[in-house]
PDB file of N, CA and C in Angstrom:
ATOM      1  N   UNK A   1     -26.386  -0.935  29.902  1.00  0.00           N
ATOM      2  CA  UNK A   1     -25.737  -1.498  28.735  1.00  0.00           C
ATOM      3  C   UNK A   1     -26.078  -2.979  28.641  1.00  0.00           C
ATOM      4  N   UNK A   2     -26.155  -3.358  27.073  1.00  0.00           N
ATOM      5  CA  UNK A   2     -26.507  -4.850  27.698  1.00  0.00           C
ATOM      6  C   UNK A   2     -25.111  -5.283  26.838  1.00  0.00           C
ATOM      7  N   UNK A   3     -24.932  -6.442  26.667  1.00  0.00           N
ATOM      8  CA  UNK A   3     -24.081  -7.442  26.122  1.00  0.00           C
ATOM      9  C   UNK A   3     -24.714  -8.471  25.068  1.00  0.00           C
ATOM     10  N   UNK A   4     -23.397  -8.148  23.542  1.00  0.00           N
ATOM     11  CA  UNK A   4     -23.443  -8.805  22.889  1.00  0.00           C
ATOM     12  C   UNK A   4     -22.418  -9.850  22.898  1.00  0.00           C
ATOM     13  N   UNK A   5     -22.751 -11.193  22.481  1.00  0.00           N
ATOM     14  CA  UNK A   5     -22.104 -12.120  22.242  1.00  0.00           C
ATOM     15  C   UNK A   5     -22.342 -12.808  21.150  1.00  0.00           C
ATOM     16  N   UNK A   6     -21.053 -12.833  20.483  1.00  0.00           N
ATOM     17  CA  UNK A   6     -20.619 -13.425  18.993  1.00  0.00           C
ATOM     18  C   UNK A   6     -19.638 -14.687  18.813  1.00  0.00           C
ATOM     19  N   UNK A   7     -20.103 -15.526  18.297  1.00  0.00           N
ATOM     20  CA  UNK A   7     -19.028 -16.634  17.744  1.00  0.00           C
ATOM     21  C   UNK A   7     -18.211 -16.291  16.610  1.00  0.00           C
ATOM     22  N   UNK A   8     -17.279 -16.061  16.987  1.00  0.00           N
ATOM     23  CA  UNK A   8     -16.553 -16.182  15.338  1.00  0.00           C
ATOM     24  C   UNK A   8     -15.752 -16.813  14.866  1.00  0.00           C
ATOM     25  N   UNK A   9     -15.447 -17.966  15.421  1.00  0.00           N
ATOM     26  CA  UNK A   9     -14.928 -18.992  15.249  1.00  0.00           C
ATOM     27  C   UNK A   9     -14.911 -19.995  16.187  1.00  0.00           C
ATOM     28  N   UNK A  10     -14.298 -21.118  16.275  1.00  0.00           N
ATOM     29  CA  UNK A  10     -13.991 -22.271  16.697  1.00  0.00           C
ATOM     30  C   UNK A  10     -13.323 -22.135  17.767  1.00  0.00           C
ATOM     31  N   UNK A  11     -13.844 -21.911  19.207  1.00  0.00           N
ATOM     32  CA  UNK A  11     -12.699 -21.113  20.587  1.00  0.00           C
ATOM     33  C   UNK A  11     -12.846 -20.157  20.570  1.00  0.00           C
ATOM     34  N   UNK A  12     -13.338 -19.344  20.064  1.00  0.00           N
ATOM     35  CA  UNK A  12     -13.233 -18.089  20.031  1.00  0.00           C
ATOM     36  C   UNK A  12     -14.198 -17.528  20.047  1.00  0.00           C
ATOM     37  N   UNK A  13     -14.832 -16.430  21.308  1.00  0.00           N
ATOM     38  CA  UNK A  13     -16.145 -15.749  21.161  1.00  0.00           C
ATOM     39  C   UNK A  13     -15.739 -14.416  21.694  1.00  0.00           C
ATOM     40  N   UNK A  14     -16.500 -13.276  21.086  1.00  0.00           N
ATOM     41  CA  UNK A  14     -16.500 -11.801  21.120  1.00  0.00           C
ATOM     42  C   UNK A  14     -17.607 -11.445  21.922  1.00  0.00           C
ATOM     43  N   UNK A  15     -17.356 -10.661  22.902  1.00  0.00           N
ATOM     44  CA  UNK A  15     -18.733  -9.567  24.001  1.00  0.00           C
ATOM     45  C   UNK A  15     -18.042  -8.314  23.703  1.00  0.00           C
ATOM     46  N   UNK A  16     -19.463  -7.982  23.162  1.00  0.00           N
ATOM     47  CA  UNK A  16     -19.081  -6.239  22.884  1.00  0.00           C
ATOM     48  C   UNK A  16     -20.905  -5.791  23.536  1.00  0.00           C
ATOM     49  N   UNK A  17     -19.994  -4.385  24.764  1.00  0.00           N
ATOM     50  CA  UNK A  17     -21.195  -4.095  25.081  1.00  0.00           C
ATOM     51  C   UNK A  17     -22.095  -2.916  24.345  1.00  0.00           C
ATOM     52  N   UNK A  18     -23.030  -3.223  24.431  1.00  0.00           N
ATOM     53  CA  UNK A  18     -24.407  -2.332  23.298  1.00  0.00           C
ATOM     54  C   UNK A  18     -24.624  -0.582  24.210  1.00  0.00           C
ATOM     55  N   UNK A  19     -25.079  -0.161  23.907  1.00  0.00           N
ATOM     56  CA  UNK A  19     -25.694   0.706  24.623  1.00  0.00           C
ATOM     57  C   UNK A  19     -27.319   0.585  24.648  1.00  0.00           C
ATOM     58  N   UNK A  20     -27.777   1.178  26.369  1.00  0.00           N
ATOM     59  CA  UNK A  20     -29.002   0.367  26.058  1.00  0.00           C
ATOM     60  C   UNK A  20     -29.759   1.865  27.263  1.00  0.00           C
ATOM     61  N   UNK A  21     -30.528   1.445  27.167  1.00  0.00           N
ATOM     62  CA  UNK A  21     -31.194   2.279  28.403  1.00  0.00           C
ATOM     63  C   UNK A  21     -30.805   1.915  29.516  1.00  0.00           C
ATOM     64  N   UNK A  22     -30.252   1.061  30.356  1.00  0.00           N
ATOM     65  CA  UNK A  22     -29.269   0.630  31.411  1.00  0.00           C
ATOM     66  C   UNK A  22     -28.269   1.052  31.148  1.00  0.00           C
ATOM     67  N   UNK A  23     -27.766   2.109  32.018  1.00  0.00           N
ATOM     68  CA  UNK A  23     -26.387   2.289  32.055  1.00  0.00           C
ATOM     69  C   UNK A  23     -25.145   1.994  33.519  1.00  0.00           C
ATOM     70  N   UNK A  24     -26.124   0.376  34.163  1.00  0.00           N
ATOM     71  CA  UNK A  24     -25.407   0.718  35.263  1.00  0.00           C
ATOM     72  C   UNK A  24     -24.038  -0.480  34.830  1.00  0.00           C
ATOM     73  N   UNK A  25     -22.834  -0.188  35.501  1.00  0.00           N
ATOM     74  CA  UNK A  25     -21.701  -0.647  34.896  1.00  0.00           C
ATOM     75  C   UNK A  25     -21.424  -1.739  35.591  1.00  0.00           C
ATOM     76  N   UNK A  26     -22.023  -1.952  36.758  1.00  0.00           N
ATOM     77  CA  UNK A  26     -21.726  -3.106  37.868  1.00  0.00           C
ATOM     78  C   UNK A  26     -22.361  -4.310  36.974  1.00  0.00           C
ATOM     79  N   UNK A  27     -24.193  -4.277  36.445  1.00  0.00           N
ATOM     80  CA  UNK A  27     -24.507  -4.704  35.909  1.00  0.00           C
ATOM     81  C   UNK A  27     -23.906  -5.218  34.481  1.00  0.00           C
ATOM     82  N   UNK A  28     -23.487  -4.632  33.949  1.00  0.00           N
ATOM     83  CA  UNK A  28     -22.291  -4.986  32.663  1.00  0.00           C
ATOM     84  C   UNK A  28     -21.544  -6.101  32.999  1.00  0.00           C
ATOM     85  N   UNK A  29     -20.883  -5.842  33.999  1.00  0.00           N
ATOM     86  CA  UNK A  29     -19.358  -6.646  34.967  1.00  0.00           C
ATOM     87  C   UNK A  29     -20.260  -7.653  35.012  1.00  0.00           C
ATOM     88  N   UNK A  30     -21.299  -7.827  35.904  1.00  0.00           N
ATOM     89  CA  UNK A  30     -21.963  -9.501  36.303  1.00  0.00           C
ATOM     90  C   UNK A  30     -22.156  -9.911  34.915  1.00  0.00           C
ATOM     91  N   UNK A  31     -22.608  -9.042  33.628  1.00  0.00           N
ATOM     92  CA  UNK A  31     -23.209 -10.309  32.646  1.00  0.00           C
ATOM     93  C   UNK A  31     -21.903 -10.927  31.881  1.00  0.00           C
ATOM     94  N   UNK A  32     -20.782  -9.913  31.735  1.00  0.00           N
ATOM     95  CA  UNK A  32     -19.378 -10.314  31.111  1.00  0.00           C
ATOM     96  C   UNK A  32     -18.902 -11.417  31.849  1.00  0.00           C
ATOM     97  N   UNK A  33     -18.702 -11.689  33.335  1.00  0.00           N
ATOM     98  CA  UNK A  33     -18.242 -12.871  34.326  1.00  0.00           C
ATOM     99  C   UNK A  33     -19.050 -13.965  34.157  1.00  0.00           C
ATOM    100  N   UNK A  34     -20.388 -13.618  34.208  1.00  0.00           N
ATOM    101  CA  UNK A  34     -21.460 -14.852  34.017  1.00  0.00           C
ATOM    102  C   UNK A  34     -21.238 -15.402  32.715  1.00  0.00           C
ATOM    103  N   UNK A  35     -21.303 -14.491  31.448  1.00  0.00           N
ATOM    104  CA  UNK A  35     -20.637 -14.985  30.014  1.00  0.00           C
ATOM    105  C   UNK A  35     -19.777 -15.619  29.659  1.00  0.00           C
ATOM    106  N   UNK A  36     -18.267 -15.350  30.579  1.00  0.00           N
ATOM    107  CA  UNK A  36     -17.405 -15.572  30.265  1.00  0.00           C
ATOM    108  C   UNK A  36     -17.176 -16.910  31.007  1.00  0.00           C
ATOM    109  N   UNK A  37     -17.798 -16.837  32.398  1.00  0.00           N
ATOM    110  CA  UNK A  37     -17.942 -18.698  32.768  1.00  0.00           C
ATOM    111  C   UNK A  37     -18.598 -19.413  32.463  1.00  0.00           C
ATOM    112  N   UNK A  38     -19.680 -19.589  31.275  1.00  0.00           N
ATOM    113  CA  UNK A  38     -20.470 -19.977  31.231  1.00  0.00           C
ATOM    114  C   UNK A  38     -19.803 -20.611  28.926  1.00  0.00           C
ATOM    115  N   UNK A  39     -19.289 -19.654  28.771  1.00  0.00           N
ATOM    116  CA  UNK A  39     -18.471 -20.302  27.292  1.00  0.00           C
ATOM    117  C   UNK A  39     -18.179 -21.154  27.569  1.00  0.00           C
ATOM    118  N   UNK A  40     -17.592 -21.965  26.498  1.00  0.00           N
ATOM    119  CA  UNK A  40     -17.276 -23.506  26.460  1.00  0.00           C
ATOM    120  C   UNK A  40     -16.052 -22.663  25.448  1.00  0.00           C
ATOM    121  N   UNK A  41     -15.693 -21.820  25.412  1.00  0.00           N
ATOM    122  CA  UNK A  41     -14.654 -21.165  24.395  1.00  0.00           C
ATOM    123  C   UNK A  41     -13.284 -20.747  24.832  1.00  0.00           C
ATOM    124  N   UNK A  42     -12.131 -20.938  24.387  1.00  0.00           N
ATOM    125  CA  UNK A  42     -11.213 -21.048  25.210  1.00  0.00           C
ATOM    126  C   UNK A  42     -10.579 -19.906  25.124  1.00  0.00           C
ATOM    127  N   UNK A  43     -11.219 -18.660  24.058  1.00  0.00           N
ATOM    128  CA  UNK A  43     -10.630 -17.395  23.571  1.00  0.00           C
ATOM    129  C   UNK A  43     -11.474 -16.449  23.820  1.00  0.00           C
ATOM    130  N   UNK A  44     -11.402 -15.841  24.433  1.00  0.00           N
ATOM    131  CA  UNK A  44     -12.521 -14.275  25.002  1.00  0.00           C
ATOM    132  C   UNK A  44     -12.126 -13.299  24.445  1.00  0.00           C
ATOM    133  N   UNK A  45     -12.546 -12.323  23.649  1.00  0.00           N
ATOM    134  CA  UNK A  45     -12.407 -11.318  23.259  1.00  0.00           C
ATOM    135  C   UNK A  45     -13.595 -10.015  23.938  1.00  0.00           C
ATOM    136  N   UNK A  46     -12.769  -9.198  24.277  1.00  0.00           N
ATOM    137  CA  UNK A  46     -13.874  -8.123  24.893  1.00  0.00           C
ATOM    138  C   UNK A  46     -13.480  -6.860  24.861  1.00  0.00           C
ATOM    139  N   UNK A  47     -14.541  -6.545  23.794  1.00  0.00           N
ATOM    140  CA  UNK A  47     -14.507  -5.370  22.861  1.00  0.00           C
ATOM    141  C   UNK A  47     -14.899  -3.679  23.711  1.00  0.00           C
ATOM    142  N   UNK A  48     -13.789  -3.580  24.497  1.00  0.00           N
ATOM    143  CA  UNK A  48     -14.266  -2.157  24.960  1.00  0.00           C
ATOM    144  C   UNK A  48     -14.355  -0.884  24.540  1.00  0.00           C
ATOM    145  N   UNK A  49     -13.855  -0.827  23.034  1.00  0.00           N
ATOM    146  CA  UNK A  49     -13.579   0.252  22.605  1.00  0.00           C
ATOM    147  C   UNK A  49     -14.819   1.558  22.444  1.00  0.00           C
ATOM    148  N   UNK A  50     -16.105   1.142  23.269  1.00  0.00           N
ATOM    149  CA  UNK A  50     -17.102   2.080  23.342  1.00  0.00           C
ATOM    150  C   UNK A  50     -17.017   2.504  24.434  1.00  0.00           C
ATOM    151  N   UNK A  51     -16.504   2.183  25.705  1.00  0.00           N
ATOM    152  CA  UNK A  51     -17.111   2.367  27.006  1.00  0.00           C
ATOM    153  C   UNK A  51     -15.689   3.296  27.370  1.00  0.00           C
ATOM    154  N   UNK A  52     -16.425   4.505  28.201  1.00  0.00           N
ATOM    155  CA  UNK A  52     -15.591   5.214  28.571  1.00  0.00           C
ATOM    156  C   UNK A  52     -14.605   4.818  29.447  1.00  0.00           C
ATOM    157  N   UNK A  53     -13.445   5.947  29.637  1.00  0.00           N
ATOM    158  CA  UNK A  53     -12.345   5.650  30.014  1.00  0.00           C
ATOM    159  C   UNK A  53     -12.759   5.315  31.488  1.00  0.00           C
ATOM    160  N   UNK A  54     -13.186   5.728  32.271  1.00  0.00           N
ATOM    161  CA  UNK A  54     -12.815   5.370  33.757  1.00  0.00           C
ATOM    162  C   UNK A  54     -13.891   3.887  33.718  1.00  0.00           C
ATOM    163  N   UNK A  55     -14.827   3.970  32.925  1.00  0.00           N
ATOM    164  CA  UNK A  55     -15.556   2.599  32.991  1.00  0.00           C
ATOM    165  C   UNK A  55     -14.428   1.084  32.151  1.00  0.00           C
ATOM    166  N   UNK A  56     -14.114   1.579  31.511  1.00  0.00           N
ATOM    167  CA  UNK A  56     -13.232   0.738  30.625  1.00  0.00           C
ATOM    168  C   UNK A  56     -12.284   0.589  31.852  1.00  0.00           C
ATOM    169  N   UNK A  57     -11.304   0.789  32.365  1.00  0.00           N
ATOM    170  CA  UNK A  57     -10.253   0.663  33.300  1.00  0.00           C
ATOM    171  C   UNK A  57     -11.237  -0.305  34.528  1.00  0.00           C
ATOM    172  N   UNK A  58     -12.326   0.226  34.843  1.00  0.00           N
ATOM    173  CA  UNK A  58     -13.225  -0.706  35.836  1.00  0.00           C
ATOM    174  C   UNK A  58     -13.338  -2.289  35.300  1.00  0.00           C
ATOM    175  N   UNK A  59     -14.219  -2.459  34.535  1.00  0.00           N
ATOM    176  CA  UNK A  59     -14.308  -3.584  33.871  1.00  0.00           C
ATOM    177  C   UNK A  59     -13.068  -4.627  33.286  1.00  0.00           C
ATOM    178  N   UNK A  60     -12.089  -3.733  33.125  1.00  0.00           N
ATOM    179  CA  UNK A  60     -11.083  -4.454  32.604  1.00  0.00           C
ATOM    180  C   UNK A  60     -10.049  -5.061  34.066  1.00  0.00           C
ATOM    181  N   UNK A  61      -9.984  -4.333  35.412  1.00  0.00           N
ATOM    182  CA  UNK A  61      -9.794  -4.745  36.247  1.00  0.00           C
ATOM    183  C   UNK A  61     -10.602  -5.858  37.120  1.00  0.00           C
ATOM    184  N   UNK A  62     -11.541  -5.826  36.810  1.00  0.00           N
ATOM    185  CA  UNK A  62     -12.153  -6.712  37.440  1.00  0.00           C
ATOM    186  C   UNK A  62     -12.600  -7.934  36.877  1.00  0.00           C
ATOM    187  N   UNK A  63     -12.520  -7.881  35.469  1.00  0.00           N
ATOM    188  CA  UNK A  63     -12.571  -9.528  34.622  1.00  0.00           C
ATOM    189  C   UNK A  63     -10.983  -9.841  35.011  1.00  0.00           C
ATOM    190  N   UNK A  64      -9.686  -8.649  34.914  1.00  0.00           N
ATOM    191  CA  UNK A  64      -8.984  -9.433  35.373  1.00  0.00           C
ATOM    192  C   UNK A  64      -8.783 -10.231  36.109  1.00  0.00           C
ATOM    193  N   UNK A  65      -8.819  -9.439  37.250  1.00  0.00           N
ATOM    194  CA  UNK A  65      -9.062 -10.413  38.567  1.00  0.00           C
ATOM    195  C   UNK A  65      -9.811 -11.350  38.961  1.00  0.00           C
ATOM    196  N   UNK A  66     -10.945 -11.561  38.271  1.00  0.00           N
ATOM    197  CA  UNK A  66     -12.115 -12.488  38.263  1.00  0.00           C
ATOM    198  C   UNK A  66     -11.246 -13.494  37.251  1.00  0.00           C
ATOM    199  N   UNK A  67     -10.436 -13.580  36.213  1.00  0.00           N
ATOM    200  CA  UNK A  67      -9.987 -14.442  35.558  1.00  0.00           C
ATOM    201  C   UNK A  67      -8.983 -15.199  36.278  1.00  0.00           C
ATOM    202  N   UNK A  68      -8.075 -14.585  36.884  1.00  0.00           N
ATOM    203  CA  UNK A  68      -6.953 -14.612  37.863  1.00  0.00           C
ATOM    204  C   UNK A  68      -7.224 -16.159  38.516  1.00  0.00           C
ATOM    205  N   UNK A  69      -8.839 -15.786  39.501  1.00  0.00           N
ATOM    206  CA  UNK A  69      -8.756 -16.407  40.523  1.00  0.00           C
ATOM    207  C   UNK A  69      -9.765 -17.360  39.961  1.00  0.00           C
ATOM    208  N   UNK A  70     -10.438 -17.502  39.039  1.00  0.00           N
ATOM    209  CA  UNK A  70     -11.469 -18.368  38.493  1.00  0.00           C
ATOM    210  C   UNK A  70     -11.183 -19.164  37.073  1.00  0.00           C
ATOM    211  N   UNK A  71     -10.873 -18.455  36.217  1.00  0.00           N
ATOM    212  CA  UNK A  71     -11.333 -18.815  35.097  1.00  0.00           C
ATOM    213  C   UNK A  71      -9.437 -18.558  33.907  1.00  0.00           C
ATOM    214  N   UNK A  72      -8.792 -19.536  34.949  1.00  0.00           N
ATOM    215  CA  UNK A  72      -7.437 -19.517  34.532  1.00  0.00           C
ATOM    216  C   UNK A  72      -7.125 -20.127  33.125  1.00  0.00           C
ATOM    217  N   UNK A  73      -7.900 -21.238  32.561  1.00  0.00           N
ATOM    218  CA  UNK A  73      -7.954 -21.953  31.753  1.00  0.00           C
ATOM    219  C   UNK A  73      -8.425 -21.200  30.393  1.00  0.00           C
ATOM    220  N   UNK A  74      -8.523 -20.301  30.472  1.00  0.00           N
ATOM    221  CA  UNK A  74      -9.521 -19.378  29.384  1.00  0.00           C
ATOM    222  C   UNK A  74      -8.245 -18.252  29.011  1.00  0.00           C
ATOM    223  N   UNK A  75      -8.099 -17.652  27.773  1.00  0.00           N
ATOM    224  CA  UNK A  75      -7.237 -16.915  27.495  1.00  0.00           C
ATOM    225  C   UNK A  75      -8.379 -15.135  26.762  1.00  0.00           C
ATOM    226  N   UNK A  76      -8.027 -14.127  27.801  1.00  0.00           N
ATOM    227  CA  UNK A  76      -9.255 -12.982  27.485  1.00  0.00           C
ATOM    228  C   UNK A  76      -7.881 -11.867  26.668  1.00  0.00           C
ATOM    229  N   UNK A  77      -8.945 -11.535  26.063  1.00  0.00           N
ATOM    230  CA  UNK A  77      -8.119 -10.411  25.173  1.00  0.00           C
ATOM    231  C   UNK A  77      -9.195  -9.307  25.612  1.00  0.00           C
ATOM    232  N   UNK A  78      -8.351  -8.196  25.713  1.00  0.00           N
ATOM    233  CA  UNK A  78      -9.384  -6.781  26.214  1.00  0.00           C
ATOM    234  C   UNK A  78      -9.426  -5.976  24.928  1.00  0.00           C
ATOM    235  N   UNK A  79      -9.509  -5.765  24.115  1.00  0.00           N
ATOM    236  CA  UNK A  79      -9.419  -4.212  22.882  1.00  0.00           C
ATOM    237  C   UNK A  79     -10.537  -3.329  23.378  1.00  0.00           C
ATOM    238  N   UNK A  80      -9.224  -2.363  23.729  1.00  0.00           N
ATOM    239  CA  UNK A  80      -9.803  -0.718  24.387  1.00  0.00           C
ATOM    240  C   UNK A  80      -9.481   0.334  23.100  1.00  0.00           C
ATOM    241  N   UNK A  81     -10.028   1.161  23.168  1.00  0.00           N
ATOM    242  CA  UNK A  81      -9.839   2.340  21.858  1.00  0.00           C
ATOM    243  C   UNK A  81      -9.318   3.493  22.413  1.00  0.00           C
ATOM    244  N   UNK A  82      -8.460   3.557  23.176  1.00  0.00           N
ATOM    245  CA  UNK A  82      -7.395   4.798  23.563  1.00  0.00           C
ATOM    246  C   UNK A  82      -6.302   4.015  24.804  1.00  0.00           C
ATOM    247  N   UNK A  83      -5.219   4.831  24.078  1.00  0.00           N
ATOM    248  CA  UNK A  83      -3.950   4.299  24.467  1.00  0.00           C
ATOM    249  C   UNK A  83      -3.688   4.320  26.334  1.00  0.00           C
ATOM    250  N   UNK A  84      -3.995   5.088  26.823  1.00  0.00           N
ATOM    251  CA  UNK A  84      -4.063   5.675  27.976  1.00  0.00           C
ATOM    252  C   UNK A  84      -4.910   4.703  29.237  1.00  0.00           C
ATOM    253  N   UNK A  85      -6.077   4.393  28.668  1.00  0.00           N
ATOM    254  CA  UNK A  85      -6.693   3.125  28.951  1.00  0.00           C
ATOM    255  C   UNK A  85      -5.442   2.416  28.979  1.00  0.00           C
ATOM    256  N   UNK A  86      -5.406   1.999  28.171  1.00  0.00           N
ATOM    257  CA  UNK A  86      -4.150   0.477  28.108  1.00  0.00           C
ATOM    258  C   UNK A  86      -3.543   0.420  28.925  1.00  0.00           C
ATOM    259  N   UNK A  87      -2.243   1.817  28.553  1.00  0.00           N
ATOM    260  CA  UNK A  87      -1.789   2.116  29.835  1.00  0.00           C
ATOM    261  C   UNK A  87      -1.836   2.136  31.294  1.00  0.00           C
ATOM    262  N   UNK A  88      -2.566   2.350  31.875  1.00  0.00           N
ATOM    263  CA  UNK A  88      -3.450   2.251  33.025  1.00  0.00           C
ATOM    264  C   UNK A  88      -3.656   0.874  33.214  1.00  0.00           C
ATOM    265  N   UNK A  89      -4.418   0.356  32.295  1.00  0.00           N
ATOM    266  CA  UNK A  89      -4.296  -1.327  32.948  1.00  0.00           C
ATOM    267  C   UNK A  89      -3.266  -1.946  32.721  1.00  0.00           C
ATOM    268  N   UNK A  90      -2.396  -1.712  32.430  1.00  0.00           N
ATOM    269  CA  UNK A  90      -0.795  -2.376  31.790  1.00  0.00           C
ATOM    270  C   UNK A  90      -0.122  -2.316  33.422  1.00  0.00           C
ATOM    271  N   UNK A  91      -0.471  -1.139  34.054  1.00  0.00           N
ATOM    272  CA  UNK A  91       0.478  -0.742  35.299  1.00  0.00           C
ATOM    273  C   UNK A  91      -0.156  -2.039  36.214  1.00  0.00           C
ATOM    274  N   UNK A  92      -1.269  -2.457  36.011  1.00  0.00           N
ATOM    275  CA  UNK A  92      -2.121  -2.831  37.029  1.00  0.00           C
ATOM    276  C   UNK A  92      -1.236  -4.946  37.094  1.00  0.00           C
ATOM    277  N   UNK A  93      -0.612  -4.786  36.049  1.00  0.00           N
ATOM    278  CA  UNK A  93       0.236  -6.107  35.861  1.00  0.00           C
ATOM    279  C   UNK A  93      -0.749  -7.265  35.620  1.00  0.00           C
ATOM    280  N   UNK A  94      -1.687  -7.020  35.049  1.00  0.00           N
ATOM    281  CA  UNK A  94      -2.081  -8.356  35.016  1.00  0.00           C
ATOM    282  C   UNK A  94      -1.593  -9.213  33.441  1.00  0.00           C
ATOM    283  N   UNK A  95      -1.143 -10.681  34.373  1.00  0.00           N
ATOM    284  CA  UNK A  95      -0.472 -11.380  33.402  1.00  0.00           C
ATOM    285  C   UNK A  95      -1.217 -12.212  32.778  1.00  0.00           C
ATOM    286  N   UNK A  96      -2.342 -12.444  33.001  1.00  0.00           N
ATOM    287  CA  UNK A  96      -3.764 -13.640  32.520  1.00  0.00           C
ATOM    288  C   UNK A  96      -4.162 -13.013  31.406  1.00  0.00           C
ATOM    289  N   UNK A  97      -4.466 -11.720  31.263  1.00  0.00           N
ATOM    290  CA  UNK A  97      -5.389 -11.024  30.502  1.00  0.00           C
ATOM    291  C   UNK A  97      -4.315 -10.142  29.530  1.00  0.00           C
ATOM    292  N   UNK A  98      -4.481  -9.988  27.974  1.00  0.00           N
ATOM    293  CA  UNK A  98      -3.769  -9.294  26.940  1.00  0.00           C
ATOM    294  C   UNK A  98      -4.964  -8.200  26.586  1.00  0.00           C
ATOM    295  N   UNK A  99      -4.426  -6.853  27.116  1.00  0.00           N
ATOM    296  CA  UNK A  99      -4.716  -5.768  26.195  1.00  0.00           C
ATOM    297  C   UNK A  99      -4.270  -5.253  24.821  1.00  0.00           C
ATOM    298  N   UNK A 100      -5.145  -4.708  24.386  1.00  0.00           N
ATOM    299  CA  UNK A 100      -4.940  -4.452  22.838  1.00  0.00           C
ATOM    300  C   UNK A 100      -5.448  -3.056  22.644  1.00  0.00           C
ATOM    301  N   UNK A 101      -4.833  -2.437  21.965  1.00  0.00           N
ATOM    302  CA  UNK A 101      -4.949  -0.810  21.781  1.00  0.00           C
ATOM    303  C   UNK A 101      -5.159  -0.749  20.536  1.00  0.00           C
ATOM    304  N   UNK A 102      -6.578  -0.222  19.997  1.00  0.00           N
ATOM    305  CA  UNK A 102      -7.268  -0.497  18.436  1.00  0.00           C
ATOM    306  C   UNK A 102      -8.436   0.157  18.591  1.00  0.00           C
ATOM    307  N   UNK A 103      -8.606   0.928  17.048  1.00  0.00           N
ATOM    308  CA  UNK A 103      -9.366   1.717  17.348  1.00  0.00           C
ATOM    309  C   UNK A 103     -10.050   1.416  15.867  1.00  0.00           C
ATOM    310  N   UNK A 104      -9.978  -0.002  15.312  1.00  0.00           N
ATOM    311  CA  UNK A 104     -10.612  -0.266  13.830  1.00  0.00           C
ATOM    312  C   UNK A 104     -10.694  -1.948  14.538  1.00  0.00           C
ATOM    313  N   UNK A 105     -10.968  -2.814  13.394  1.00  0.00           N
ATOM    314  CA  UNK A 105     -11.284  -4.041  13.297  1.00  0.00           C
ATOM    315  C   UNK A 105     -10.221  -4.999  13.021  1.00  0.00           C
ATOM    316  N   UNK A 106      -9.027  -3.969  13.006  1.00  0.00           N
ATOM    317  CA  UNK A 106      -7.677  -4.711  12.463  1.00  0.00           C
ATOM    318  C   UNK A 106      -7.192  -5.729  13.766  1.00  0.00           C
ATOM    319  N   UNK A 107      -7.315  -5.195  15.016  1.00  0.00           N
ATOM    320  CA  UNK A 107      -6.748  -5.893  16.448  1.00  0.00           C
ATOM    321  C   UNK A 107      -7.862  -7.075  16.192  1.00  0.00           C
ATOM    322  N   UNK A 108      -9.347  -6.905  16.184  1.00  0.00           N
ATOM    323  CA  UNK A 108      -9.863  -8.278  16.262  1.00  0.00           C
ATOM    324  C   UNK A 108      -9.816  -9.400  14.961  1.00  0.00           C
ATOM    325  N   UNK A 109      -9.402  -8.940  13.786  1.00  0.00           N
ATOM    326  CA  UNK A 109      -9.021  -9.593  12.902  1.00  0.00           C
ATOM    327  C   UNK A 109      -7.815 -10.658  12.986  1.00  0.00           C
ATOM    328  N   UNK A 110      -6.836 -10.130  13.748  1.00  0.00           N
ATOM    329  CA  UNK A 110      -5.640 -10.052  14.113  1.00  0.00           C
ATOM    330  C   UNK A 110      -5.828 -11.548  15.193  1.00  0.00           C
ATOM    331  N   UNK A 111      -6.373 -11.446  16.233  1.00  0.00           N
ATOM    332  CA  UNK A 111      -6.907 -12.472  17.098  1.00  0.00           C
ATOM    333  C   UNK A 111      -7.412 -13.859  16.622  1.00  0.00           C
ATOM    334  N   UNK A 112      -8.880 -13.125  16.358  1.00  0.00           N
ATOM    335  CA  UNK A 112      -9.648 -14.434  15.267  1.00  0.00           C
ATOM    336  C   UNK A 112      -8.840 -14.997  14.137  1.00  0.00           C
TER     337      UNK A 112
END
C-alpha cells in the first residue's frame, strides 16, 4: 500500500492509504509515523476506511502509541468505516488519538 498525503487546510493534513502492489502493512505503519513526524501540521487525519478490519485495528494501535510517546503535540484523528473497528480501539483507551466511525466524507468534512 502506499500513502497519500493531502493538505486541506491550514494545520491540517489527510493520509489515506492507496492500494498498490505492496501489500505489506508494517511498511504502511513506517510511512504513516515517518509522515506524521515529519508534518509541520498540528491536525492528522488518517483515513482508514479502506483497510481491513484486523489491519485497521493494527495501524490504529500503533500510531497510537507511537503518538503517546512521541508526537504528543500533534492532535490525530483515525476515520475507520465500520463500527466494530472503533470499538475495538475505543477498549484499547487511547486518550491522544480520536476515532471516528464514517463511512462517507461527512466525518472528514466535519474535522477540516
Amino acid at each position: 500500500m502506499n500513502l497519500c498525503l493531502t493538505n486541506l487546510r491550514k494545520n491540517i493534513s489527510l493520509l489515506k492509504p492507496v492500494k498498490s502492489g505492496n501489500r505489506d502493512i508494517n511498511c504502511l505503519i513506517a510511512q504513516i509515523k515517518l509522515l506524521i513526524s515529519e508534518s509541520l501540521d498540528k491536525n492528522i487525519i488518517l483515513d482508514l476506511t479502506e483497510i481491513n478490519f484486523l489491519d485497521c485495528i493494527k495501524v490504529s494501535a500503533i500510531v497510537g502509541t507511537y503518538h503517546f510517546l512521541d508526537l504528543n503535540h500533534k492532535k490525530i484523528y483515525i476515520i475507520v468505516g465500520n463500527k466494530e473497528v472503533k470499538d475495538s480501539i475505543k477498549t484499547l483507551s487511547f486518550d491522544n488519538i480520536e476515532i471516528i466511525y464514517s463511512s462517507n466524507n461527512i466525518a472528514l468534512e466535519s474535522i477540516a
